[in-house]
Structure formats: structure tokens, C-alpha cells
PDB file of N, CA and C in Angstrom:
ATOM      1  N   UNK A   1      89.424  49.491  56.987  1.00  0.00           N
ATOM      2  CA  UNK A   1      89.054  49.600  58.389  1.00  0.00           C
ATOM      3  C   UNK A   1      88.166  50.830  58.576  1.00  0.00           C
ATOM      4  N   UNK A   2      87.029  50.579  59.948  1.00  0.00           N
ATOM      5  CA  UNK A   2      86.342  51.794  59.586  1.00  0.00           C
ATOM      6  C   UNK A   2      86.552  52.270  61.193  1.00  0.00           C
ATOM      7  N   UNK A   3      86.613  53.399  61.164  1.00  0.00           N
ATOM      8  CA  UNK A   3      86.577  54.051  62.731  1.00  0.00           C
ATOM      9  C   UNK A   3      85.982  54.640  62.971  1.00  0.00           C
ATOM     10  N   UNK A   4      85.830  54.213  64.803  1.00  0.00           N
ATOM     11  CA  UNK A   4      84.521  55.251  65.020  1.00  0.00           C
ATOM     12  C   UNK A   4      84.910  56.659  65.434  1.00  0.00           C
ATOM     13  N   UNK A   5      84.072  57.669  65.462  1.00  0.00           N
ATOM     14  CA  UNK A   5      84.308  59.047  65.510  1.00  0.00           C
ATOM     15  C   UNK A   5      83.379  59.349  66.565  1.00  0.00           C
ATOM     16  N   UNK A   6      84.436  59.897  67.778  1.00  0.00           N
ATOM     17  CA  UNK A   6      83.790  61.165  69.137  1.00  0.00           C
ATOM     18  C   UNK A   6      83.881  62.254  68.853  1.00  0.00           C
ATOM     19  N   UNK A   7      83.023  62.843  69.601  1.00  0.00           N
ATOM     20  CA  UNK A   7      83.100  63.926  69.359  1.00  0.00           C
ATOM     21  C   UNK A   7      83.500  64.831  71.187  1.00  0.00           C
ATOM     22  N   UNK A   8      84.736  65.314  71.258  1.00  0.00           N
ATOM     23  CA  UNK A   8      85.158  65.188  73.069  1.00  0.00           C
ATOM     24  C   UNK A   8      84.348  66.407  73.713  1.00  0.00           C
ATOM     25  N   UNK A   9      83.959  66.761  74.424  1.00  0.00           N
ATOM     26  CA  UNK A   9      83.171  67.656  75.481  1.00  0.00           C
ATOM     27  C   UNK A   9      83.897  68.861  74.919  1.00  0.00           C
ATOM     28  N   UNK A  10      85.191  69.256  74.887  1.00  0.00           N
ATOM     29  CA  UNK A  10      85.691  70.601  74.174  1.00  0.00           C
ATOM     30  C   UNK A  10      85.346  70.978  72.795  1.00  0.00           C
ATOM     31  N   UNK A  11      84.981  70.285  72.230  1.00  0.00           N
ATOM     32  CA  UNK A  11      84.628  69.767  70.802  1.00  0.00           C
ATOM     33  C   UNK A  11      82.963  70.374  70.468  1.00  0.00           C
ATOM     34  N   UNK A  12      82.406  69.641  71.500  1.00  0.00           N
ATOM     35  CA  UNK A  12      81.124  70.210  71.409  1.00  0.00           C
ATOM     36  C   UNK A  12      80.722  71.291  71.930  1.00  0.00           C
ATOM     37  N   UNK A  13      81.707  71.833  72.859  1.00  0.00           N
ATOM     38  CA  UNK A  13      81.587  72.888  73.062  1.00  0.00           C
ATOM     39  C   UNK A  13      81.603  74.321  72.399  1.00  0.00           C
ATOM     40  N   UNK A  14      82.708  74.169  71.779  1.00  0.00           N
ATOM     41  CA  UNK A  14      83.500  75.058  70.557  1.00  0.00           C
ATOM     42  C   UNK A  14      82.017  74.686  69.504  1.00  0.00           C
ATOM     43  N   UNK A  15      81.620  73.762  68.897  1.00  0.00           N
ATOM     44  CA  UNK A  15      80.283  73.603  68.038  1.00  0.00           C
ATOM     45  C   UNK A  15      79.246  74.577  68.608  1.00  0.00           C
ATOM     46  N   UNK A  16      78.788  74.655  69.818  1.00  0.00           N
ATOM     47  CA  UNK A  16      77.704  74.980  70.593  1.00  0.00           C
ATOM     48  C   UNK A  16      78.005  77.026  70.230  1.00  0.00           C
ATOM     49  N   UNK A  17      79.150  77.000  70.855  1.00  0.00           N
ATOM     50  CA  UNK A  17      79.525  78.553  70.879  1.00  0.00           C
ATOM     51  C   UNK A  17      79.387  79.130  68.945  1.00  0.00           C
ATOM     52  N   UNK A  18      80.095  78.360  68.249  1.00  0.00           N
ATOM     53  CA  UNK A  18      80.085  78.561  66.844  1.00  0.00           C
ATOM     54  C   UNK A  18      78.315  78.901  66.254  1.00  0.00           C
ATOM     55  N   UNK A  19      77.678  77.469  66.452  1.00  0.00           N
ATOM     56  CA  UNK A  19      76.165  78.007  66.051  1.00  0.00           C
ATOM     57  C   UNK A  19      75.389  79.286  66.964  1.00  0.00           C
ATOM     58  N   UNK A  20      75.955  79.264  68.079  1.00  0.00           N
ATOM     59  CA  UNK A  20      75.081  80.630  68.913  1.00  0.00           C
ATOM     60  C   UNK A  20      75.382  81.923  67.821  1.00  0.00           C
ATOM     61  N   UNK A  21      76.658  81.940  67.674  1.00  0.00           N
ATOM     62  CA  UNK A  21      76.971  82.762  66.915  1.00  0.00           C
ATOM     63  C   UNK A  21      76.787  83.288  65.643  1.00  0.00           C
ATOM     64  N   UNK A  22      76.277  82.296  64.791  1.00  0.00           N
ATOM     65  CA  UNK A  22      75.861  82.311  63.299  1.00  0.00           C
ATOM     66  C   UNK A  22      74.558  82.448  63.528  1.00  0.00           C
ATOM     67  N   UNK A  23      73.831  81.820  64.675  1.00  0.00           N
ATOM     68  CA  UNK A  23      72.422  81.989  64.878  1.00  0.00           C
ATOM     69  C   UNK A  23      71.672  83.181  65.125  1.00  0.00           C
ATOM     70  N   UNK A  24      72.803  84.147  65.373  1.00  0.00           N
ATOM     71  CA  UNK A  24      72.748  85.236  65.940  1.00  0.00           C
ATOM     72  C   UNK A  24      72.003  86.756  64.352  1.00  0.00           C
ATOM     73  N   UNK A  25      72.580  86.115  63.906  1.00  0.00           N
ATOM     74  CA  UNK A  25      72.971  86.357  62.210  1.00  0.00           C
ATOM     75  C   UNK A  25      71.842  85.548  61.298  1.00  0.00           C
ATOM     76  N   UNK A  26      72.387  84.499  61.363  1.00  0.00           N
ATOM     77  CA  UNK A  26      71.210  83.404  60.617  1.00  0.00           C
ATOM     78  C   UNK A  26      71.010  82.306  61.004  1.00  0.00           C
ATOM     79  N   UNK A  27      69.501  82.494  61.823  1.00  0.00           N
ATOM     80  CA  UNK A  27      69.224  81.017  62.133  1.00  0.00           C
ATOM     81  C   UNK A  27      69.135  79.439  61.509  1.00  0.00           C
ATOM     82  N   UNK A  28      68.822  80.034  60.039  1.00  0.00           N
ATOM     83  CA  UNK A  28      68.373  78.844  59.255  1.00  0.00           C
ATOM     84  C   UNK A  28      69.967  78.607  58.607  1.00  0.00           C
ATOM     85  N   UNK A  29      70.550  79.303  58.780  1.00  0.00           N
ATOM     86  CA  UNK A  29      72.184  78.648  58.134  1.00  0.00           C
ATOM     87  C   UNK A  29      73.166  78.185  59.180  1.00  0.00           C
ATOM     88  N   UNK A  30      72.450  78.033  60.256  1.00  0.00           N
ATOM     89  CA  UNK A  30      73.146  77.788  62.037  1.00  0.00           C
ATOM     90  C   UNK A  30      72.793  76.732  61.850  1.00  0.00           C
ATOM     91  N   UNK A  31      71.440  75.916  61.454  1.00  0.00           N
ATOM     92  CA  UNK A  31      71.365  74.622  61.585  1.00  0.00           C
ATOM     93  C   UNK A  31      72.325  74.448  60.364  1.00  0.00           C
ATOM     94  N   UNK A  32      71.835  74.941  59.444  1.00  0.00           N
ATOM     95  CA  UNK A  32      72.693  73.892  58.235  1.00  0.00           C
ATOM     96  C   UNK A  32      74.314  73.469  58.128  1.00  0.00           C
ATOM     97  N   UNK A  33      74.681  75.132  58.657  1.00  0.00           N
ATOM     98  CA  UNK A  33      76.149  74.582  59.398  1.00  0.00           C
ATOM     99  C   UNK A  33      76.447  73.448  60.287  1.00  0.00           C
ATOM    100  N   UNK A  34      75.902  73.105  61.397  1.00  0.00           N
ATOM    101  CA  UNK A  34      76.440  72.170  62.661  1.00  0.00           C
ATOM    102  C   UNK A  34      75.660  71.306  61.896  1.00  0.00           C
ATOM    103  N   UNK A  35      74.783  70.770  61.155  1.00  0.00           N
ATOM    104  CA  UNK A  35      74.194  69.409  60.544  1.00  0.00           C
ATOM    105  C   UNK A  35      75.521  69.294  59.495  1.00  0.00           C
ATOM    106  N   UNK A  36      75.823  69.907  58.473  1.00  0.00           N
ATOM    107  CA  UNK A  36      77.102  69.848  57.907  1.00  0.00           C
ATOM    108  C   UNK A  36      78.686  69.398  58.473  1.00  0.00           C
ATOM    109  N   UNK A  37      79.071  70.218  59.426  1.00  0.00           N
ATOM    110  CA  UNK A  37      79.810  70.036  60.698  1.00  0.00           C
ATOM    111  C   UNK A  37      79.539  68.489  61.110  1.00  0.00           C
ATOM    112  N   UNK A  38      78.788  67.971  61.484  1.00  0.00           N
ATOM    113  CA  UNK A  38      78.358  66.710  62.391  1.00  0.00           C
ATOM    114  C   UNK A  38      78.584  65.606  61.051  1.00  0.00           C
ATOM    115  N   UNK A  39      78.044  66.136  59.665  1.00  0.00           N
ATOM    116  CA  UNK A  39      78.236  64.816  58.558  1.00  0.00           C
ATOM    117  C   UNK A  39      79.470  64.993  58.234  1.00  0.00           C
ATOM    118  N   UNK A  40      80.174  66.024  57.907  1.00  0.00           N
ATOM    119  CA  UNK A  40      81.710  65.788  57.740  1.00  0.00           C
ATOM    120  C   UNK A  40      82.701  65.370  58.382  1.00  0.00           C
ATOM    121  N   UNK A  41      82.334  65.508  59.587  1.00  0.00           N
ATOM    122  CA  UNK A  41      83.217  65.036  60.735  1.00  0.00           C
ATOM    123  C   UNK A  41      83.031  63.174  60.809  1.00  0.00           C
ATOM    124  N   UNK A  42      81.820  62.792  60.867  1.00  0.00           N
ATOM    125  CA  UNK A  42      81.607  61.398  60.084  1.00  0.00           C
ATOM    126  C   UNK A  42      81.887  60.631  59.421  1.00  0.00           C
ATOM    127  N   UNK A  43      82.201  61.676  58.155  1.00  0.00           N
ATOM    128  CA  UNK A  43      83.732  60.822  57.463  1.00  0.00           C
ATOM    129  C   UNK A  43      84.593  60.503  57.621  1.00  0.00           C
ATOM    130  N   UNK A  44      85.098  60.745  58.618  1.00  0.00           N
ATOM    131  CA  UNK A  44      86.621  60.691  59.095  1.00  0.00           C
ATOM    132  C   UNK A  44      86.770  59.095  59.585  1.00  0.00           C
ATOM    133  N   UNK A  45      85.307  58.418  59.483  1.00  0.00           N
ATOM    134  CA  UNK A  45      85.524  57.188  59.754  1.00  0.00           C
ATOM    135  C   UNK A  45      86.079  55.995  58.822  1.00  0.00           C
ATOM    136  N   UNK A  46      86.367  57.029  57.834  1.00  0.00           N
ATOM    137  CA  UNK A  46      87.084  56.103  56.752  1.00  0.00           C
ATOM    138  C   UNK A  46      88.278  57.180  56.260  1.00  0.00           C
ATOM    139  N   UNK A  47      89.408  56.023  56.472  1.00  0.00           N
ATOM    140  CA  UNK A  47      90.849  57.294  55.805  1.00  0.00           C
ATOM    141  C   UNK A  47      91.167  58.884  56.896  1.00  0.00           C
ATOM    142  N   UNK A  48      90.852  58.310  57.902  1.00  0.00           N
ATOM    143  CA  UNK A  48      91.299  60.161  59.124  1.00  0.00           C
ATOM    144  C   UNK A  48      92.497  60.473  58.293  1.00  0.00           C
ATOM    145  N   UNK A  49      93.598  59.442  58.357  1.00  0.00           N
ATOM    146  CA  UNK A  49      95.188  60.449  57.990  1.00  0.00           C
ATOM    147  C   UNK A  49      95.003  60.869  56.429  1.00  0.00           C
ATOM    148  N   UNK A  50      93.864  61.158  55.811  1.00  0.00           N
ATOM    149  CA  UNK A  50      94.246  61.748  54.865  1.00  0.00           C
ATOM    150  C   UNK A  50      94.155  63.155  54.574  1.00  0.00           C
ATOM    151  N   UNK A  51      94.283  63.721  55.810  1.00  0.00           N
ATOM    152  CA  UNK A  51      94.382  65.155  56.066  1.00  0.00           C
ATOM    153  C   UNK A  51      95.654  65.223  56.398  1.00  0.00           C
ATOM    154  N   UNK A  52      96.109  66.824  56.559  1.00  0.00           N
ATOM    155  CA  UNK A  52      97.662  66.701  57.017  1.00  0.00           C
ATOM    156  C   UNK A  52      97.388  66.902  58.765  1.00  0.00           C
ATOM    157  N   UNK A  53      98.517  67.398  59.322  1.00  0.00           N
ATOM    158  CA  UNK A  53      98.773  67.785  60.522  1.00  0.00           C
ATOM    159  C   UNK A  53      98.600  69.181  61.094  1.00  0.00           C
ATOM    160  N   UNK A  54      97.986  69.600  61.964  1.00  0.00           N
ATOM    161  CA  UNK A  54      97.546  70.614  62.193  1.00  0.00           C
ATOM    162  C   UNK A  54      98.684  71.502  62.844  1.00  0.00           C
ATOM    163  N   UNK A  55      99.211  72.943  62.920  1.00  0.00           N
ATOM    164  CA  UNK A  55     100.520  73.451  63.593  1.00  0.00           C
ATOM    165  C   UNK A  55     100.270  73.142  64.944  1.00  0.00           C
ATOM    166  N   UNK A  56      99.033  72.486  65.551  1.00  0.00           N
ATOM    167  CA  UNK A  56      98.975  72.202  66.946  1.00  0.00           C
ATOM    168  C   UNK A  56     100.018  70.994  67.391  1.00  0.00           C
ATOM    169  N   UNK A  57     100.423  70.415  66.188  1.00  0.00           N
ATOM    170  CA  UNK A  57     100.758  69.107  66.528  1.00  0.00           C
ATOM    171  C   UNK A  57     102.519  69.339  67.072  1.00  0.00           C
ATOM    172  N   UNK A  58     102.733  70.107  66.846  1.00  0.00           N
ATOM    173  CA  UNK A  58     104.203  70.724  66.968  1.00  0.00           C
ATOM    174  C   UNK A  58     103.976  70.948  68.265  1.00  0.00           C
ATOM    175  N   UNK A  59     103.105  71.037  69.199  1.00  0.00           N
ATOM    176  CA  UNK A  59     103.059  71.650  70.710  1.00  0.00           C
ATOM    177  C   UNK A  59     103.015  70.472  71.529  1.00  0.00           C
ATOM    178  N   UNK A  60     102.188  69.120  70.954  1.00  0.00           N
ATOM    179  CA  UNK A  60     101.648  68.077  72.184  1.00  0.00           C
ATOM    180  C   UNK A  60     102.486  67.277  71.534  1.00  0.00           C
ATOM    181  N   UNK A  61     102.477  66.095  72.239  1.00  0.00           N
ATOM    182  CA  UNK A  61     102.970  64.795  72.360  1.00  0.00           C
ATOM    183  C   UNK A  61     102.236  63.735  71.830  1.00  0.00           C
ATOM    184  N   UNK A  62     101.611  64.043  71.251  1.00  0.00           N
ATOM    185  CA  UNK A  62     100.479  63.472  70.288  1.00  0.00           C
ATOM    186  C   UNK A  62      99.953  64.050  68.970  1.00  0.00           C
ATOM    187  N   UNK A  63      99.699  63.140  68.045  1.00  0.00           N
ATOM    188  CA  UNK A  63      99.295  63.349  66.927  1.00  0.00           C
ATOM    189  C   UNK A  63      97.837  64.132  66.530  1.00  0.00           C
ATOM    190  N   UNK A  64      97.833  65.664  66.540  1.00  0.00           N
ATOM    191  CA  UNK A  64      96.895  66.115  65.861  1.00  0.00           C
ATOM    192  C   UNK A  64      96.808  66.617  64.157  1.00  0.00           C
ATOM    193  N   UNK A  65      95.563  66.564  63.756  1.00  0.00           N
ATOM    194  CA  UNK A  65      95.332  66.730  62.581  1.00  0.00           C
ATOM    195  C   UNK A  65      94.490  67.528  62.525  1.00  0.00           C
ATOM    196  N   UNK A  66      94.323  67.899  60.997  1.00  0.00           N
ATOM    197  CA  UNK A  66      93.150  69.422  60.920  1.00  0.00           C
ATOM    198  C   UNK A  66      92.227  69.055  59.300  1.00  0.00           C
ATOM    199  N   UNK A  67      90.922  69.706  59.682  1.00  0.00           N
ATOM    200  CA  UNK A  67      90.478  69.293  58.405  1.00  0.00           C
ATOM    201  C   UNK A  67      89.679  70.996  58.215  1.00  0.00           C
ATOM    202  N   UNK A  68      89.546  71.730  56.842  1.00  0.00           N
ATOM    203  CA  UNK A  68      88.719  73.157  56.997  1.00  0.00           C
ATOM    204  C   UNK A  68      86.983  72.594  56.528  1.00  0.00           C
ATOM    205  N   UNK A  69      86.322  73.117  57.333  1.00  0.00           N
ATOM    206  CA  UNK A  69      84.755  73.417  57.165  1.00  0.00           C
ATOM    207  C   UNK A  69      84.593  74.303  57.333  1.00  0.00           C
ATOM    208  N   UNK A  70      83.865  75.040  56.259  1.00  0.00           N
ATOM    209  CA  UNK A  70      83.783  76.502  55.741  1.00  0.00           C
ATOM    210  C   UNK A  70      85.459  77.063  56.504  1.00  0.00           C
ATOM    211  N   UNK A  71      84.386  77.925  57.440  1.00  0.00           N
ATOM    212  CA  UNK A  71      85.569  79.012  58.079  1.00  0.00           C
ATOM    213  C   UNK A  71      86.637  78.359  59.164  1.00  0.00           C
ATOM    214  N   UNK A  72      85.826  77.231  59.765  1.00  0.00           N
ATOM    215  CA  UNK A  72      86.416  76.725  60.871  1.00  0.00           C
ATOM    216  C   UNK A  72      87.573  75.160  60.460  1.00  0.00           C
ATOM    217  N   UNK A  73      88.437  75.111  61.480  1.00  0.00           N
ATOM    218  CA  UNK A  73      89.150  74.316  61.247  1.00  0.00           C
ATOM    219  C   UNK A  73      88.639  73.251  62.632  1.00  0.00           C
ATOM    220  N   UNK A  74      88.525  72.066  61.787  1.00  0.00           N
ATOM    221  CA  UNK A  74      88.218  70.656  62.848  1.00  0.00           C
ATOM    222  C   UNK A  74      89.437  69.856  63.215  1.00  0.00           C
ATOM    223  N   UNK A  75      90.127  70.246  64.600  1.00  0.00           N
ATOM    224  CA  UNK A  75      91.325  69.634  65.186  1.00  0.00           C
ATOM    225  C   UNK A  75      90.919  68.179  65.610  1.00  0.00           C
ATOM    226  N   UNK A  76      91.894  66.945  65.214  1.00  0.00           N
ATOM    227  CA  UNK A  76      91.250  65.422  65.906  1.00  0.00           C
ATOM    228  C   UNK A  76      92.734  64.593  66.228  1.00  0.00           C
ATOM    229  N   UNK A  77      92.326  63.739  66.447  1.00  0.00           N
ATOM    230  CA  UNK A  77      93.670  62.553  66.189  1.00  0.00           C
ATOM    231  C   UNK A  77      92.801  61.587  66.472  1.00  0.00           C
ATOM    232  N   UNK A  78      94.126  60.547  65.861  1.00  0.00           N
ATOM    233  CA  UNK A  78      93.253  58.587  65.508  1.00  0.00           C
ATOM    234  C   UNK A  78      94.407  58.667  66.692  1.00  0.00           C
ATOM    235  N   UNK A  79      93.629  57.636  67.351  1.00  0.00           N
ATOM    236  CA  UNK A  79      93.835  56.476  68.768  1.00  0.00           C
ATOM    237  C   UNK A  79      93.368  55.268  68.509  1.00  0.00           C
ATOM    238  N   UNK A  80      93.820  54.668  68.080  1.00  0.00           N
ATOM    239  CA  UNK A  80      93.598  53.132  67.899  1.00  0.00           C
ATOM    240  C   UNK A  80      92.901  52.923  67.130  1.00  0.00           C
ATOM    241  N   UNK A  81      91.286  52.573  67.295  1.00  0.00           N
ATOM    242  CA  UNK A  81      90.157  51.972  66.385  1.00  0.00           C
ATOM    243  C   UNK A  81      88.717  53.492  66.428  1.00  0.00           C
ATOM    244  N   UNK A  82      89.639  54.732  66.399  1.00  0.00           N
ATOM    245  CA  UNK A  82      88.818  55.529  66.858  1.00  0.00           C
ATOM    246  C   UNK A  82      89.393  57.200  66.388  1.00  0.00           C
ATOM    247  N   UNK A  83      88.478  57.885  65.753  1.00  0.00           N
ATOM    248  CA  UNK A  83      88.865  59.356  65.665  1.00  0.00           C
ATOM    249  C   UNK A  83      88.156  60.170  66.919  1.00  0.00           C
ATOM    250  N   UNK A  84      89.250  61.111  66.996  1.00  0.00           N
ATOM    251  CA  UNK A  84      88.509  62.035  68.272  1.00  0.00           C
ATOM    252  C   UNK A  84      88.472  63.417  67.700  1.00  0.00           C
ATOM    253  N   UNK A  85      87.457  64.492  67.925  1.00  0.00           N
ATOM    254  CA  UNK A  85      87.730  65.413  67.312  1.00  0.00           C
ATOM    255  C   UNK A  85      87.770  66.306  68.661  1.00  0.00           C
ATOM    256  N   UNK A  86      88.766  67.099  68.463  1.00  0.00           N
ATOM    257  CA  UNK A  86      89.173  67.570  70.251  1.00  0.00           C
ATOM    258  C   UNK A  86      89.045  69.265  69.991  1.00  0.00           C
ATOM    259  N   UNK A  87      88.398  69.997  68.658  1.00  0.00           N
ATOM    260  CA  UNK A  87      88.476  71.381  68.796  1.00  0.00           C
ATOM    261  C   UNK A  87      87.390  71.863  67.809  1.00  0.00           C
ATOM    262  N   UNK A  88      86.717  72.402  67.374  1.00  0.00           N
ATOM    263  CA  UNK A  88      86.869  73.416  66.322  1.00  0.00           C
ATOM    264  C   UNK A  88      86.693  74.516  66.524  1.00  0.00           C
ATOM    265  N   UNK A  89      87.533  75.213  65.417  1.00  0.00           N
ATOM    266  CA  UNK A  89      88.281  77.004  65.813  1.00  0.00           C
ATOM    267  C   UNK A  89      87.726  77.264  64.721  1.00  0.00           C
ATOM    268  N   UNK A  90      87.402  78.876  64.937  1.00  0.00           N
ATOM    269  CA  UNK A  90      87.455  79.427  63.592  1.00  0.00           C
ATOM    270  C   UNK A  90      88.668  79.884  62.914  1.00  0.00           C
ATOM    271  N   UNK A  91      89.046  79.413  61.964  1.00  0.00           N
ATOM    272  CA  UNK A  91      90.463  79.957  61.194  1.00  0.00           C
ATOM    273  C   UNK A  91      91.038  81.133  61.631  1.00  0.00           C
ATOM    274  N   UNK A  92      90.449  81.702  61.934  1.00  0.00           N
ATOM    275  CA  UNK A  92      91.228  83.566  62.418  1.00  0.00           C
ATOM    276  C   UNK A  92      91.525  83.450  63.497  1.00  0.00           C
ATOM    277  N   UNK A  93      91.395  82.850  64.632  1.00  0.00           N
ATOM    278  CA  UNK A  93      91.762  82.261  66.070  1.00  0.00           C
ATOM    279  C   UNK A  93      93.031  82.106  65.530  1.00  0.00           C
ATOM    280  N   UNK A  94      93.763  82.111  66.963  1.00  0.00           N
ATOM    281  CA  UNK A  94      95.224  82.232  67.313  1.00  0.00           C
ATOM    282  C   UNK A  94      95.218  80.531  67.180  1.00  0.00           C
ATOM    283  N   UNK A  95      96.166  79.919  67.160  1.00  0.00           N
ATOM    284  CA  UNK A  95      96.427  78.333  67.462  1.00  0.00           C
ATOM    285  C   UNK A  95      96.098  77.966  69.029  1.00  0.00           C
ATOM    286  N   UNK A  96      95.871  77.275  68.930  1.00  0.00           N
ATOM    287  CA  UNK A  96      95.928  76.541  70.540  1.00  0.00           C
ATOM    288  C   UNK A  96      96.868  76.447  71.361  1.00  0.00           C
ATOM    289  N   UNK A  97      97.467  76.479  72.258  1.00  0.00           N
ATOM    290  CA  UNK A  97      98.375  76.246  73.129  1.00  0.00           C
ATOM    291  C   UNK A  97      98.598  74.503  73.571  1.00  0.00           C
ATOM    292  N   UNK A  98      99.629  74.008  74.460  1.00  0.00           N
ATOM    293  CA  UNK A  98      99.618  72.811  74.714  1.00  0.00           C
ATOM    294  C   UNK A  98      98.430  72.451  75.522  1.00  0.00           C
ATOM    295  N   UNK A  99      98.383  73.443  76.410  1.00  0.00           N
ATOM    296  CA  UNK A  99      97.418  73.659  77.480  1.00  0.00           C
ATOM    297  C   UNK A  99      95.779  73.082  77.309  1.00  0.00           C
ATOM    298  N   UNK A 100      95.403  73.604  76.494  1.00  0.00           N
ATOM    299  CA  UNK A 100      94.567  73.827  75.600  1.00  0.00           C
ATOM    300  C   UNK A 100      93.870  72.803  74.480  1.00  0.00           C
ATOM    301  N   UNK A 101      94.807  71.677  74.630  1.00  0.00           N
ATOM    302  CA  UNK A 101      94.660  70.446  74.290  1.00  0.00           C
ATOM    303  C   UNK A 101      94.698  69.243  75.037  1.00  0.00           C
ATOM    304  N   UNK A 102      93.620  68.878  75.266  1.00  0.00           N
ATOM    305  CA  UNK A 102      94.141  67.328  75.888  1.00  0.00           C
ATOM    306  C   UNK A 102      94.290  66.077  75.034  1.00  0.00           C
ATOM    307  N   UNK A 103      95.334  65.273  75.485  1.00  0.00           N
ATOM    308  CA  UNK A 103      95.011  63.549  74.989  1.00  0.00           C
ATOM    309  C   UNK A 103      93.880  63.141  74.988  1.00  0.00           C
ATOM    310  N   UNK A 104      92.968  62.685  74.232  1.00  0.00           N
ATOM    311  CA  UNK A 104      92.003  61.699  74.396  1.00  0.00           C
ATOM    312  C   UNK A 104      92.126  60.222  74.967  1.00  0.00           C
ATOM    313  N   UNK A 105      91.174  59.676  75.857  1.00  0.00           N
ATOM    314  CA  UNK A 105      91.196  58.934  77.007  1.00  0.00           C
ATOM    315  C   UNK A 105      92.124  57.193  76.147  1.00  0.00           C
TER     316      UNK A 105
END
């Protein structure tokens, strides 16, 4: 089965803030990051649960998972015929709160 992969408005947000930041530093490794970021996250359309569970998942009522790119960790969960990716943090960030997470639609 293959699933499709969103990417949720918090999601791209957290992306957006991440490259400002590396861009800041290095422009030409800001793209290569979020083009990297965007193809790995892509995969997830085949096999999502073969990552484990992220410590977020202990907070919501729903199934999150975590995958590492470079520094940052990519928070998602499968909903039916579909991966959502609902975060990415940089590893040294505190965990998320419940708050701080929503269900995907």
C-alpha cells in the first residue's frame, strides 16, 4: 500500500523557521537541507510504521511517530490512507506538549 504524505501548516512552518536559520549561516546548505527534508519525508509513503514512536506519543490520544534528519526530528502519524507530518524540531528542543499537537483532520 502506498500513502500519501501532508505536510500540516505547523509542519511547514517549523521547515520555514529551520531554513531561515541555516540560511543565516549557509545559504547553499539551507536549500539542500529543506530539498532533503521534503524527499525524505516522501518516503514515508511506503512503510510510515517503520519508525518507532516519538515520547510525544505518551501525551496525545493519538499515534505519533518520529523519524531523525540530520539534527531535526520529523514528528507524523498514519490516518488511514495517509501520513501527516505535524512538526519538525530540532533535537535539542524540549518535547512538545499536548497542546502543541494537534490531530490531523
Amino acid at each position: 500500500m502506498k500513502y500519501r504524505v501532508e505536510i500540516t501548516a505547523p509542519a511547514e512552518s517549523d521547515i520555514e523557521e529551520a531554513y531561515l536559520w541555516i540560511r543565516n549561516n549557509a545559504p547553499e546548505a539551507a536549500v539542500r537541507w529543506r530539498e532533503g527534508l521534503y524527499h525524505v519525508a516522501q518516503e514515508l509513503e511506503t512503510s510510515p510504521r517503520r519508525f518507532g514512536l516519538a515520547p510525544e506519543d505518551a501525551v496525545v490520544d493519538f499515534e505519533v511517530r518520529q523519524f531523525v534528519y540530520t539534527s531535526y526530528r520529523i514528528l507524523y502519524t498514519v490516518k488511514d490512507d495517509a501520513v501527516y507530518i505535524l512538526h519538525v524540531r530540532r533535537g535539542a528542543r524540549q518535547f512538545l506538549t499536548a497542546e502543541e499537537i494537534q490531530a490531523p483532520p
